[in-house]
Protein backbone atom coordinates (compact mmCIF):
# COMPACT_ATOMS: atom_id res chain seq x y z
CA UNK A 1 -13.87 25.52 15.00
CA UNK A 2 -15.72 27.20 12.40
CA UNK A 3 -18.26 30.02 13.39
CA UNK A 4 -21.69 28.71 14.61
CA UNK A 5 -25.03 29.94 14.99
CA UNK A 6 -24.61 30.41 18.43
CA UNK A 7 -21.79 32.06 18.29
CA UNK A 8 -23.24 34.83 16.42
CA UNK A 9 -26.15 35.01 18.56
CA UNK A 10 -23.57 35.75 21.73
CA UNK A 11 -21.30 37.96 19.76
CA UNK A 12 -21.74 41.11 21.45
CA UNK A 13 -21.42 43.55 19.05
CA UNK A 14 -23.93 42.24 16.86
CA UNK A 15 -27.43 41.94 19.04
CA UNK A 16 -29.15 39.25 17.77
CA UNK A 17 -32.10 37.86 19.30
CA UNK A 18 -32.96 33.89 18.52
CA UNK A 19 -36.78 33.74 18.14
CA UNK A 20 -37.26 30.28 16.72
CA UNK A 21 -34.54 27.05 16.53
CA UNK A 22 -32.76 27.59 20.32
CA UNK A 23 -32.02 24.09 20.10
CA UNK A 24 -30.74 23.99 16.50
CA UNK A 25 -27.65 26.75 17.34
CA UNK A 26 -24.27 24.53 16.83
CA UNK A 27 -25.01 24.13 13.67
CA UNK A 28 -21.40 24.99 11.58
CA UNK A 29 -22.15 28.80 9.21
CA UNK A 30 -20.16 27.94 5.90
CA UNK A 31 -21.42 31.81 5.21
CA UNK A 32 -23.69 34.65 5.86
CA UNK A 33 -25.67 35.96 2.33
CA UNK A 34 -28.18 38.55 1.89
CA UNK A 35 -30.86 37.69 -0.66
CA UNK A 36 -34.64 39.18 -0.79
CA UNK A 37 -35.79 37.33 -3.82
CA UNK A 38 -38.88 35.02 -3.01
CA UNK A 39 -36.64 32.14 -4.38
CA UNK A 40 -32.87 32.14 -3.10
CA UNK A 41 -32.64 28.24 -3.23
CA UNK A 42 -30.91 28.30 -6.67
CA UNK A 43 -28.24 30.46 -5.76
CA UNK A 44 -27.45 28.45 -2.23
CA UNK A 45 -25.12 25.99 -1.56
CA UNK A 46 -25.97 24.88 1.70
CA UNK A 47 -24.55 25.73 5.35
CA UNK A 48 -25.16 29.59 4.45
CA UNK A 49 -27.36 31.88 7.40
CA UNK A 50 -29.48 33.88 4.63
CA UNK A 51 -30.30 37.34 6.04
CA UNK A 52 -33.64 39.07 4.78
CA UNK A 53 -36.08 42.27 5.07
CA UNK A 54 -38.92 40.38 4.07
CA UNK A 55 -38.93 43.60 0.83
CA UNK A 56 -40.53 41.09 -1.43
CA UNK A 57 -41.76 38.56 1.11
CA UNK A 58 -45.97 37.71 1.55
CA UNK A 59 -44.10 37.47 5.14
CA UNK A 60 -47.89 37.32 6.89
CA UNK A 61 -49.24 34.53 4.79
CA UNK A 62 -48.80 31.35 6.67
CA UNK A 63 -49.09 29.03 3.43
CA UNK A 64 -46.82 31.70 1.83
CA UNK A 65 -43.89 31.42 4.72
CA UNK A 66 -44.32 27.29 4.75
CA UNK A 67 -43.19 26.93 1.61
CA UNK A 68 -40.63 29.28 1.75
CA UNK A 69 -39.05 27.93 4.78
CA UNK A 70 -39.31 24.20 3.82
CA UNK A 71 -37.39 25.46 0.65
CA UNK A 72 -34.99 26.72 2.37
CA UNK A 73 -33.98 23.64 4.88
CA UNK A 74 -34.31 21.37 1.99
CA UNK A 75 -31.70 23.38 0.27
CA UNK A 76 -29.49 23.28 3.80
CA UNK A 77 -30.00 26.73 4.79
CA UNK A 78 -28.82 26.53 8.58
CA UNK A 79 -30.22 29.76 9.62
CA UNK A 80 -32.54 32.75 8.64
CA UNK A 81 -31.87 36.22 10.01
CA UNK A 82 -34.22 38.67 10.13
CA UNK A 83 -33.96 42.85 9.78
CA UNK A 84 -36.23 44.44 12.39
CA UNK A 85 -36.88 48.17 11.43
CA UNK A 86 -37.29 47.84 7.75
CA UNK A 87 -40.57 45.85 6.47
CA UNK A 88 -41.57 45.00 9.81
CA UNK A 89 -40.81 46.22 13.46
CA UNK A 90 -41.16 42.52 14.46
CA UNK A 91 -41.14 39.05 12.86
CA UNK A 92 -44.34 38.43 11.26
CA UNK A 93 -46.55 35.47 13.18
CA UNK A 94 -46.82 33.24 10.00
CA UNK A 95 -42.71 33.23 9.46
CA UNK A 96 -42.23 32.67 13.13
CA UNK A 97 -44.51 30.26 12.95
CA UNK A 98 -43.47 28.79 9.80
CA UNK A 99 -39.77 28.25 10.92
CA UNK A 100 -40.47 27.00 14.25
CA UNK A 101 -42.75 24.45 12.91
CA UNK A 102 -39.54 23.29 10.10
CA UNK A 103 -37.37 23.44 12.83
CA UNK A 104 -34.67 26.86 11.18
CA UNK A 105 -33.43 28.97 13.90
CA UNK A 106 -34.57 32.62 13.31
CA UNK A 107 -32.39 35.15 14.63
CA UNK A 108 -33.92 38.83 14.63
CA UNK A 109 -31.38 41.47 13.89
CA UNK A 110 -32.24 44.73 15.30
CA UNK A 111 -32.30 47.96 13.43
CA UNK A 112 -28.96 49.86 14.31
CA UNK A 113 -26.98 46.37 13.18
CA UNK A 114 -26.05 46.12 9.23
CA UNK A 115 -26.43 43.34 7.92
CA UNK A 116 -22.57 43.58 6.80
CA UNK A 117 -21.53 43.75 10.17
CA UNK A 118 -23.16 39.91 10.44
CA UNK A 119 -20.90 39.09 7.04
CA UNK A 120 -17.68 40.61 8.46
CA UNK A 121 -18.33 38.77 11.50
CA UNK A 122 -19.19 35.51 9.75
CA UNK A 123 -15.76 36.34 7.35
CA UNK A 124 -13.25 37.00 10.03
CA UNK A 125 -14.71 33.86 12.25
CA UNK A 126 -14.21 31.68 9.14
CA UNK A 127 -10.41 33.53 8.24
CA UNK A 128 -9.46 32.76 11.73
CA UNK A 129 -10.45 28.66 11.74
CA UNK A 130 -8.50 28.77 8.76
CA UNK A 131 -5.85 30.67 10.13
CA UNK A 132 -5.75 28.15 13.37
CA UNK A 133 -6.13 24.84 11.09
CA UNK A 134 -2.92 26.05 8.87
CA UNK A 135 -1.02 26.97 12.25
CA UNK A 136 -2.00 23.59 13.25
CA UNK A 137 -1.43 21.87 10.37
CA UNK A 138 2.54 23.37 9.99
CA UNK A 139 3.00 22.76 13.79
CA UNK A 140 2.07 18.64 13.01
CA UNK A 141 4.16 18.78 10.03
CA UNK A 142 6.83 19.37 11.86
CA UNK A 143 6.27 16.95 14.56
CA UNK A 144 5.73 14.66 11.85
CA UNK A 145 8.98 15.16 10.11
CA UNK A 146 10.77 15.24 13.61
CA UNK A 147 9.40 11.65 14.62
CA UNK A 148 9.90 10.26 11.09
CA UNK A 149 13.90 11.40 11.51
CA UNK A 150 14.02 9.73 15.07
CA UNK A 151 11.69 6.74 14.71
CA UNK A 152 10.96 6.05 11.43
CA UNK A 153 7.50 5.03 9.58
CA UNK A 154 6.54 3.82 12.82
CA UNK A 155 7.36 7.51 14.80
CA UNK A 156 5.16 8.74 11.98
CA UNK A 157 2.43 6.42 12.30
CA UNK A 158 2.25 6.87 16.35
CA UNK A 159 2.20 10.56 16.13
CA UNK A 160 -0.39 10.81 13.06
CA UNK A 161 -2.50 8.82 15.07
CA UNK A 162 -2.43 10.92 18.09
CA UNK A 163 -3.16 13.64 16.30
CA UNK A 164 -6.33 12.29 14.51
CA UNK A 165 -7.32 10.88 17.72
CA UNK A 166 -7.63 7.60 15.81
CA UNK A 167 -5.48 4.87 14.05
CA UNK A 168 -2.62 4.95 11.24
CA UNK A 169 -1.28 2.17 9.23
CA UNK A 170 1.38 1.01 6.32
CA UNK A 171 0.96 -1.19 4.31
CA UNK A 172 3.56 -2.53 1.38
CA UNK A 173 2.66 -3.04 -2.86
CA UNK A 174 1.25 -6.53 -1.84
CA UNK A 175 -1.66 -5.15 0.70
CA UNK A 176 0.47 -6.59 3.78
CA UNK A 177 0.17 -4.49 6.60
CA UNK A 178 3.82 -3.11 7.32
CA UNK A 179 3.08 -1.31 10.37
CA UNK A 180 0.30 0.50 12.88
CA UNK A 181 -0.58 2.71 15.61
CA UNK A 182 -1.80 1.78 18.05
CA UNK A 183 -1.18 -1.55 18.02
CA UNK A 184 -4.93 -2.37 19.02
CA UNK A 185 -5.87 -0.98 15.53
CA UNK A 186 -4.18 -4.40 13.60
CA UNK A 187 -6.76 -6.16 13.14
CA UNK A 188 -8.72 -3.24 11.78
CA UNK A 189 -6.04 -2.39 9.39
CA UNK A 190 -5.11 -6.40 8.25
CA UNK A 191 -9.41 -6.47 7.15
CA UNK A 192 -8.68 -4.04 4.50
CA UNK A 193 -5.95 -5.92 2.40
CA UNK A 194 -8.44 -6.03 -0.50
CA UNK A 195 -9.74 -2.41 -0.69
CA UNK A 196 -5.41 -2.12 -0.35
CA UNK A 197 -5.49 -4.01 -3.63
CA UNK A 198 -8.13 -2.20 -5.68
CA UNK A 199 -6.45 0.94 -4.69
CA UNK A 200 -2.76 -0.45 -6.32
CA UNK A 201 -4.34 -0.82 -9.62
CA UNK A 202 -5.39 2.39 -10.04
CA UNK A 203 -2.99 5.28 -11.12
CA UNK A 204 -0.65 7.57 -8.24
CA UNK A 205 -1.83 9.19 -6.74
CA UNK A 206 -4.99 7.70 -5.81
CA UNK A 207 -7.87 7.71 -2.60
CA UNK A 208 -10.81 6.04 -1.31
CA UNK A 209 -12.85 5.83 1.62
CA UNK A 210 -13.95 2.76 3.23
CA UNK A 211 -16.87 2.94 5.66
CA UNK A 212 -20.09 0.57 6.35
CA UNK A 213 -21.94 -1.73 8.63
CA UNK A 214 -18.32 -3.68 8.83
CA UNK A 215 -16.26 -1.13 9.77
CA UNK A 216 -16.10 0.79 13.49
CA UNK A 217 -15.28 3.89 11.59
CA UNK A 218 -14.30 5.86 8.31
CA UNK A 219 -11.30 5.13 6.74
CA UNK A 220 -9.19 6.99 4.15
CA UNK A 221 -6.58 4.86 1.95
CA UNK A 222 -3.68 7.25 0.27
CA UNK A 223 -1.67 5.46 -2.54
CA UNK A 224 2.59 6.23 -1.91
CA UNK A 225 4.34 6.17 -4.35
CA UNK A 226 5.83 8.56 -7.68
CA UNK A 227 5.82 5.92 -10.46
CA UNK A 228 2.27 5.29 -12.31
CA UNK A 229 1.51 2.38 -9.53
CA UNK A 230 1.72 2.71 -6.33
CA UNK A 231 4.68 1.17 -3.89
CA UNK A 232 2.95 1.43 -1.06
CA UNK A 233 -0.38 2.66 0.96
CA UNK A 234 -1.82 4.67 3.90
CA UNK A 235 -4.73 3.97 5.73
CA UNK A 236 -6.58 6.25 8.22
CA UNK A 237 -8.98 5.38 10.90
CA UNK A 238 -11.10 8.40 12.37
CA UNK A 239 -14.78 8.53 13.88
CA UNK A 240 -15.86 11.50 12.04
CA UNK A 241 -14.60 13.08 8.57
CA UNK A 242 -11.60 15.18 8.76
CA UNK A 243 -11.01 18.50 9.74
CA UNK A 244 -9.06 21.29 8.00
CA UNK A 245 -5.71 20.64 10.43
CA UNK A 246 -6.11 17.01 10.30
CA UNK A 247 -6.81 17.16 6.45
CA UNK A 248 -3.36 19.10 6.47
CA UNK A 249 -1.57 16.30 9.03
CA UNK A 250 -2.36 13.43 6.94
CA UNK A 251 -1.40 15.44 3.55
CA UNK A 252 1.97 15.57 5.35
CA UNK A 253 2.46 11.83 6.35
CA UNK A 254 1.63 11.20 2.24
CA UNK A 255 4.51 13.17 1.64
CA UNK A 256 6.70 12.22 4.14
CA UNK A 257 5.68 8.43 3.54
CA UNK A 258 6.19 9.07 0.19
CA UNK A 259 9.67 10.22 0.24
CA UNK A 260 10.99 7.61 2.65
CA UNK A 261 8.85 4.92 0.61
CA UNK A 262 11.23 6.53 -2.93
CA UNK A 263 14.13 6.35 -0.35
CA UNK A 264 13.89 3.04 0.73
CA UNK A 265 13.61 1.78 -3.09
CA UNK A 266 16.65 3.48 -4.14
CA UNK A 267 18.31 1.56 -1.51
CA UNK A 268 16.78 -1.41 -2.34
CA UNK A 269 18.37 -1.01 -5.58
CA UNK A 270 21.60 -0.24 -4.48
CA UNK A 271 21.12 -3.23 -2.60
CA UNK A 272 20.03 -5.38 -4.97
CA UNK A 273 23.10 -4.94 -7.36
CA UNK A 274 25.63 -5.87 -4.24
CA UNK A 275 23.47 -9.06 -4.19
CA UNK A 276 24.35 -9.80 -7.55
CA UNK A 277 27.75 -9.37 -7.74
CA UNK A 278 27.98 -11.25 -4.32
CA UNK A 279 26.25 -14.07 -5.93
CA UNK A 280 28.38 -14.07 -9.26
CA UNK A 281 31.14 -14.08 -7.13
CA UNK A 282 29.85 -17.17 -5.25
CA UNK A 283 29.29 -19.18 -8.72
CA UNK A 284 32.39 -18.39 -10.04
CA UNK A 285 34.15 -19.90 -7.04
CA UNK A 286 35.75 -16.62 -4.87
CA UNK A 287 34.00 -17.06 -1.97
CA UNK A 288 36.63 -14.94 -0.26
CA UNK A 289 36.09 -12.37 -2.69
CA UNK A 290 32.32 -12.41 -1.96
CA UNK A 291 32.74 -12.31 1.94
CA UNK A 292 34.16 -8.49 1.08
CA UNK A 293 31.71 -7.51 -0.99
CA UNK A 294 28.72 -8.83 0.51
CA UNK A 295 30.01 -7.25 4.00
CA UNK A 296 27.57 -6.59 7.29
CA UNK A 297 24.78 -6.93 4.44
CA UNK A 298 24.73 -10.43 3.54
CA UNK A 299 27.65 -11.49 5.27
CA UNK A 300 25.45 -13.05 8.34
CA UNK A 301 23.64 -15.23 5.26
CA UNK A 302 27.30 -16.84 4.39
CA UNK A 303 28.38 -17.59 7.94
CA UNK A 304 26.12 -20.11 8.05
CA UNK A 305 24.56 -22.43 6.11
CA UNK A 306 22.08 -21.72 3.25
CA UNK A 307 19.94 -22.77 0.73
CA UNK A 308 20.14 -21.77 -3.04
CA UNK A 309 16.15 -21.58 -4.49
CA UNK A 310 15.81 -21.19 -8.22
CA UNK A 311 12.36 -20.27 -9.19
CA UNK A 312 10.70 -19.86 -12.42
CA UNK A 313 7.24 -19.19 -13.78
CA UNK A 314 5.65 -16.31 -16.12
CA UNK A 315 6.02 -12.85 -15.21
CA UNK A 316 2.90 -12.35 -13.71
CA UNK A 317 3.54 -15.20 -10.95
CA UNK A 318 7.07 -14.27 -10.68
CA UNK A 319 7.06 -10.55 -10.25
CA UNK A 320 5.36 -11.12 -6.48
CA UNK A 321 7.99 -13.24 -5.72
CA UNK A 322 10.17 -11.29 -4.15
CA UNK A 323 8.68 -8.65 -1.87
CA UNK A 324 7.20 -11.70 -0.44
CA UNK A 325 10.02 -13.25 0.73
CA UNK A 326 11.90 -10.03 1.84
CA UNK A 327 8.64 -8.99 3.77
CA UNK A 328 9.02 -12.09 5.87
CA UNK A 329 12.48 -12.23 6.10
CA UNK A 330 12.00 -8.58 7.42
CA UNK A 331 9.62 -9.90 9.50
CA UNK A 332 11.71 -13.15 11.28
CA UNK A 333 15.17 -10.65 11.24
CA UNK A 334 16.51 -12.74 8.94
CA UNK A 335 18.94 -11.92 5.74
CA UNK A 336 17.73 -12.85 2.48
CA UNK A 337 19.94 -12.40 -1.45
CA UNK A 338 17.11 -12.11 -4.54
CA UNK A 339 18.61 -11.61 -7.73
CA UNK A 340 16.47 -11.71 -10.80
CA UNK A 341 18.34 -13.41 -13.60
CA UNK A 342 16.22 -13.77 -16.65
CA UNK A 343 12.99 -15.19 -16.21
CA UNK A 344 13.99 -16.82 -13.31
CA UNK A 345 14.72 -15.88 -9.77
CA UNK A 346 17.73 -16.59 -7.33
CA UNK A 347 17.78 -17.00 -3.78
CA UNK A 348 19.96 -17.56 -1.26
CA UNK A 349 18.04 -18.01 1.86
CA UNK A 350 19.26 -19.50 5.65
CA UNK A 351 19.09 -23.16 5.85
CA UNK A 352 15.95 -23.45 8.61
CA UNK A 353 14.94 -20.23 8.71
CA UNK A 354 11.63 -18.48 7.69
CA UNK A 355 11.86 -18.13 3.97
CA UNK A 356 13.34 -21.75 3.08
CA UNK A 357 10.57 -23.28 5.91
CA UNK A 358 7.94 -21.45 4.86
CA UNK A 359 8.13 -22.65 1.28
CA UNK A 360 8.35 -26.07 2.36
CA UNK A 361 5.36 -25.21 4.40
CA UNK A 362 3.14 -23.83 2.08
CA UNK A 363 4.07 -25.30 -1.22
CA UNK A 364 6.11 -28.39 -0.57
CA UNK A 365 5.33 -31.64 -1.58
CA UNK A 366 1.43 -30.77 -3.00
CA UNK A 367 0.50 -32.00 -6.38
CA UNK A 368 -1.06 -29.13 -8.09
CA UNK A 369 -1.63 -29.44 -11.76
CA UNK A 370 -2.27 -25.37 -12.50
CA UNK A 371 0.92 -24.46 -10.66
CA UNK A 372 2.32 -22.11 -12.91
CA UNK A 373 5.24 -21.16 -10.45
CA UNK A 374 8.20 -23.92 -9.63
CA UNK A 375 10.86 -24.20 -7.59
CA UNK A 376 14.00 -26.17 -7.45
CA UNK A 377 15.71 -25.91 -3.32
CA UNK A 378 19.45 -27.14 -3.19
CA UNK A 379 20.49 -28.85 0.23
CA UNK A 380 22.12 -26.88 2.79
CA UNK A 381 25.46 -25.29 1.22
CA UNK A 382 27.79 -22.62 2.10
CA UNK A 383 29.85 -20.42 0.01
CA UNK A 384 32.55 -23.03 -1.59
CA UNK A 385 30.14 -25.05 -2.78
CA UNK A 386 27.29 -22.29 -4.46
CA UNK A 387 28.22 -23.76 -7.78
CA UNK A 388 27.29 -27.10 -6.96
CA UNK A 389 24.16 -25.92 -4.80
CA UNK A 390 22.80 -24.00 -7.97
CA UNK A 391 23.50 -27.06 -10.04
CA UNK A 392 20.88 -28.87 -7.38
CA UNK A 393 18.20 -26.31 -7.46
CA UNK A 394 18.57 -26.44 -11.74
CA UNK A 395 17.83 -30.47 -10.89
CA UNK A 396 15.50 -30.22 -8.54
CA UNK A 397 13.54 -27.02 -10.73
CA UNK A 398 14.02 -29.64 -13.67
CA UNK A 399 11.88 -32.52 -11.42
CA UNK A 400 9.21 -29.45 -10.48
CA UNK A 401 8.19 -28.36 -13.71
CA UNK A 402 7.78 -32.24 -14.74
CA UNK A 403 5.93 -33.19 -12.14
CA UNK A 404 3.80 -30.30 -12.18
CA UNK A 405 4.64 -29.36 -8.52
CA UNK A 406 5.64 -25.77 -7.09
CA UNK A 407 8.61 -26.60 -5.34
CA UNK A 408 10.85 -29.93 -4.91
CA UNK A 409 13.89 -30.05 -2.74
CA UNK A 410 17.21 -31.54 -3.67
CA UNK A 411 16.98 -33.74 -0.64
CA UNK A 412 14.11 -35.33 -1.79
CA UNK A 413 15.75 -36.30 -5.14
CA UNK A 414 18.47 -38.58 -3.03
CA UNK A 415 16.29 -39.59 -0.03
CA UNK A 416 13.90 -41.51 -2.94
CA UNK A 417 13.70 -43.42 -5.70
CA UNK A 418 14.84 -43.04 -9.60
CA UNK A 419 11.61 -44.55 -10.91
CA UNK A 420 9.44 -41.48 -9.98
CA UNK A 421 11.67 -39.67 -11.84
CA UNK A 422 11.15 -40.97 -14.88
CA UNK A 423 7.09 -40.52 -14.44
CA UNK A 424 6.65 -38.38 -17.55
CA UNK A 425 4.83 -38.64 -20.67
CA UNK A 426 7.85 -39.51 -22.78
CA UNK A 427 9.00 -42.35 -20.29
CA UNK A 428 5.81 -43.89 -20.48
CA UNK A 429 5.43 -43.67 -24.45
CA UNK A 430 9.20 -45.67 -24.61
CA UNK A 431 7.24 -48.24 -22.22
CA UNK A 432 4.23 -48.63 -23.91
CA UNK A 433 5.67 -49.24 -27.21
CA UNK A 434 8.21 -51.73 -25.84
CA UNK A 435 5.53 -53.45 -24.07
CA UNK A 436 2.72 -53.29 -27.10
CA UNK A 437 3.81 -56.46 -28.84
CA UNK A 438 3.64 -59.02 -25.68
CA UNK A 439 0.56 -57.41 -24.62
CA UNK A 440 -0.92 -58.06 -28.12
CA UNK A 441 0.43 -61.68 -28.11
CA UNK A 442 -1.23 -62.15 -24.29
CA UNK A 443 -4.19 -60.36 -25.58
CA UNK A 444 -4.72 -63.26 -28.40
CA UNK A 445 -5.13 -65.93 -25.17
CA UNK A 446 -2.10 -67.64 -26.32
CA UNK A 447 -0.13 -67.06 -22.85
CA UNK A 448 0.76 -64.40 -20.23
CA UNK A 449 4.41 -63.25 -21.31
CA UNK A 450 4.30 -59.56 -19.84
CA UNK A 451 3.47 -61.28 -16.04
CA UNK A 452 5.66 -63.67 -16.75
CA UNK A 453 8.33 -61.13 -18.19
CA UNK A 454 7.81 -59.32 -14.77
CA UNK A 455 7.88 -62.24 -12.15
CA UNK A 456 11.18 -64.05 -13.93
CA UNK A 457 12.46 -59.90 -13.79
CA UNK A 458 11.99 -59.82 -9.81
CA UNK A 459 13.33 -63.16 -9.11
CA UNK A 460 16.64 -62.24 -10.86
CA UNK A 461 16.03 -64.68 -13.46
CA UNK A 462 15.71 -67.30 -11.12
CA UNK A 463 13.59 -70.43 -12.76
CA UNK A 464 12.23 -72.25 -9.73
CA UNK A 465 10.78 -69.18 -7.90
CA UNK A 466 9.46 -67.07 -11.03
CA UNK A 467 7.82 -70.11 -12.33
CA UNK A 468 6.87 -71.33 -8.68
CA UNK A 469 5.67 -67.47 -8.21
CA UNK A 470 3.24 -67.87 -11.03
CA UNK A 471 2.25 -71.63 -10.27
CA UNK A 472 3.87 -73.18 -14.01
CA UNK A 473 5.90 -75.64 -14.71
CA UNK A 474 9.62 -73.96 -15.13
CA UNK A 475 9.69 -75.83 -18.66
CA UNK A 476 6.81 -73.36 -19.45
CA UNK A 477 8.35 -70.08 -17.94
CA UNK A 478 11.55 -70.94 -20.22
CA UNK A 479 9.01 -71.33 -23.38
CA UNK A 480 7.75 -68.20 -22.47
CA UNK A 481 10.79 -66.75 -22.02
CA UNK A 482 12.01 -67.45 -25.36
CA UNK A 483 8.92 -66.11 -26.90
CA UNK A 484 9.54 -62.67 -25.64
CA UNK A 485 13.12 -62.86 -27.12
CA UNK A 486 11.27 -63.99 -30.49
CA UNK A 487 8.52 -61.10 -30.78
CA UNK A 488 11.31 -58.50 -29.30
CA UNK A 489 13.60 -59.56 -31.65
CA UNK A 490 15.99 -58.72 -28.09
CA UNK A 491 18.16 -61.26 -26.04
CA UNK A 492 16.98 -61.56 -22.45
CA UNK A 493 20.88 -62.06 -21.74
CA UNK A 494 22.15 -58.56 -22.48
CA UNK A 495 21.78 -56.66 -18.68
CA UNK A 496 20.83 -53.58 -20.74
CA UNK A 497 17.38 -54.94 -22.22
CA UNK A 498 16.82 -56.57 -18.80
CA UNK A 499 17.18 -52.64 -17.39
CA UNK A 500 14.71 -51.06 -19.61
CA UNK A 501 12.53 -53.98 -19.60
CA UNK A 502 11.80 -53.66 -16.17
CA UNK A 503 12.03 -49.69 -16.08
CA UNK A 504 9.29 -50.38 -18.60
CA UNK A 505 7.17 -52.76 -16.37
CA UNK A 506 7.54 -50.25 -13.29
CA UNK A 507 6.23 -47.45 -15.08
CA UNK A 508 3.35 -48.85 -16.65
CA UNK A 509 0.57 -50.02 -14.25
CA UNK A 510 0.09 -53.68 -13.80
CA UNK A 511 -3.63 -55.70 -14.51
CA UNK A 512 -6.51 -55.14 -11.85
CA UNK A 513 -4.42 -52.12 -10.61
């Protein structure tokens, strides 16, 4: 703890004598400065105990001492000591006065002790808090480093916590929280995922504190990471601002975060090419081949069965991508392949598990005309057939994009019908201009060929039951029928116009609809 004004009244050596402020004494002395001008306040920078003769001091005028001492606590003056023996063989009444009524302790200092004997004591009180906050501050370095070796981020969060006698946590590029300590403290840390976020944009290193009406205490967030943004972030929870030794703790965890965060990215990396070479392997049909390679890495992924996702989208959407899914494959204990290829993305992901569910979850199946992200899911594969499973995402990707959806499953594709498949801009433009002449003719009231067109369709050319269907006279569904051959300029008998005829019809709405 740094020296206090209490302290220095019960040093022993020094004699002082508190005449005004006894309830005022814990006050922290940042240093102890001798001044007799009548105006000190511009050469103060607050916490200092200013110690005076009173040489060129009115010291018996009350209005005189007033504004002096309100000067002097509005400039954050903690303490005033005054030299008996000098000036005055006591405290003058209108300074006494004057300080108790502003609420400054006044210490007297006797005669036979210097006023650098105050200094020195102020100067070696001050050199030793240092000296205890850097012998503090090596000892939980070390500690830091040896619970980092032995237990990881976690070890490191645990034991900075203890020492702050608060809460630690980690959190990952996209704001997710990666870990904590204690474990009470997660909702605390998951609340600041956007202050997380404002602090990645900024340049590394980079700091902010977080405090308010909606926060139980003050929290620092470090930036981690070398590079110009940040991989990674630290938050601290504390009740009060830091000390000197805690200041040096958490400087420590930065740098030991920091390294392990660099660490774990060059593995990544390293990681990250045995992915790809695992996957080439896969596509070009060596799946024993790939089995070596891919080893106690991804070798769990191909003893079972997986699914191949292809995604695409702009850089910006992309680029997330994959922390995501590792971060909750890391989170279910599950193995997960990304490989970037192009503006795309590749992943091989277990059939059922987190990733592959929680896609289907989240994205599956919803319409969503801004989607600027899509992804194509093969069915469940394994390694002899990756070629074939990528060939199903490519479909599937193809149908996404379309269809303005985020993700589509191959399964889907099979499970449903052709026709919805052909729902594009281009389909219908072949339909309506195939259609436009017997709508014109029906449109003249000269007969209803396009419902008649689609009921002798359904019925499989059947007479009695298209013409029954539309309540004419078969005689009249045959005239009809030969009209639409005439203004076509297209036999009904050739199966091939009777296809796109009625691919036509089914994607073009029909009347009242």
């Amino acid at each position: 703890m740094p020296p206090t004004l209490a302290s220095l009244a019960q040093h022993s050596a020094l004699r002082l004598t508190v005449r005004a402020g006894q309830d005022r004494l814990d006050v922290p002395v940042r240093w102890a400065h001798v001044s007799e001008l009548a105006d000190p306040v511009p050469y103060m920078e607050g916490g200092e105990l200013l110690l005076i003769t009173a040489l060129k001091l009115d010291a018996e005028n009350p209005e005189a001492m007033t504004r002096y001492v309100r000067r002097l606590v509005g400039a954050g003056v903690v303490g005033l000591g005054f030299a008996l023996g000098v000036n005055y063989d006591e405290v003058p009444r209108a300074l006494l006065d004057a300080a108790e009524r502003e609420g400054l302790p006044l210490l007297e200092v006797p005669r036979r002790t210097p006023f650098v004997a105050i200094t020195k004591a102020v100067s070696a009180a001050l050199a030793a808090d240092q000296y205890r906050a850097v012998t503090a501050g090596f000892a939980a370095q070390r500690e830091l480093t040896r619970q980092t070796l032995s237990g990881g981020p976690e070890g490191l969060l645990a034991a900075l916590a203890g020492q702050l006698d608060g809460w630690a946590a980690l959190y990952d590029a996209s704001g997710a929280v990666v870990a904590v300590a204690p474990r009470w403290a997660g909702r605390r840390a998951a609340r600041l995922t956007a202050d997380v976020e404002r602090l990645r944009d900024r340049p590394a290193p980079a700091s902010a504190v977080v405090g308010g009406p909606e926060h139980e205490d003050r929290v620092e967030l470090h930036s981690l990471g070398t590079g110009r943004r940040p991989h990674a972030a630290l938050a601290v929870g504390t009740a009060a601002a830091l000390g000197t030794a805690e200041r040096y703790a958490v400087h420590s965890a930065i740098a030991l975060l920091t390294l392990t965060t660099e660490r774990s990215r060059a593995l990544h990396a390293a990681e990250q090419r045995i992915g790809t070479a695992v996957l080439r392997m896969l596509l070009a049909g060596e799946p024993d081949h790939a089995r070596a390679v891919a080893g106690d890495l991804y070798g769990p992924l191909l003893d079972a069965p997986f699914r191949l996702l292809l995604a695409e989208g702009p850089a910006a959407s992309l680029a997330p991508l994959p922390e995501a899914l590792e971060t909750a494959a890391a989170h279910a204990g599950e193995v997960i392949l990304v490989v970037p290829e192009g503006e795309r993305l590749v992943v091989l992901a277990a059939d059922g598990g987190v990733v592959a569910t929680s896609c289907a979850d989240q994205v599956g199946g919803a319409q969503d005309e801004d989607a600027v992200l899509s992804i194509g899911m093969s069915a469940p594969t394994g390694p002899t057939a990756t070629a074939t499973a990528y060939k199903q995402a490519e479909q599937a990707l193809s149908i996404a994009r379309r269809r303005g959806r985020t993700l589509v499953e191959h399964d889907q594709l099979a499970a449903g019908s052709v026709l919805p498949l052909l729902a594009d801009d281009a389909v219908r433009a072949f339909a309506d201009g195939l259609l436009r002449a017997l709508r014109d003719h029906d449109a003249t009231g000269r007969g209803d060929l396009v419902a008649s067109l689609r009921a002798w369709l359904s019925h499989h050319g059947q007479w009695d039951a298209a013409a029954a269907d539309l309540g004419v006279h078969r005689h009249t569904l045959r005239y009809r029928m030969r009209r639409v051959e005439e203004i076509l300029g297209r036999s009904l008998d050739d199966p091939d116009v009777r296809m796109e005829l009625w691919l036509a019809l089914k994607t073009t709405p029909q009347p009242n609809q």
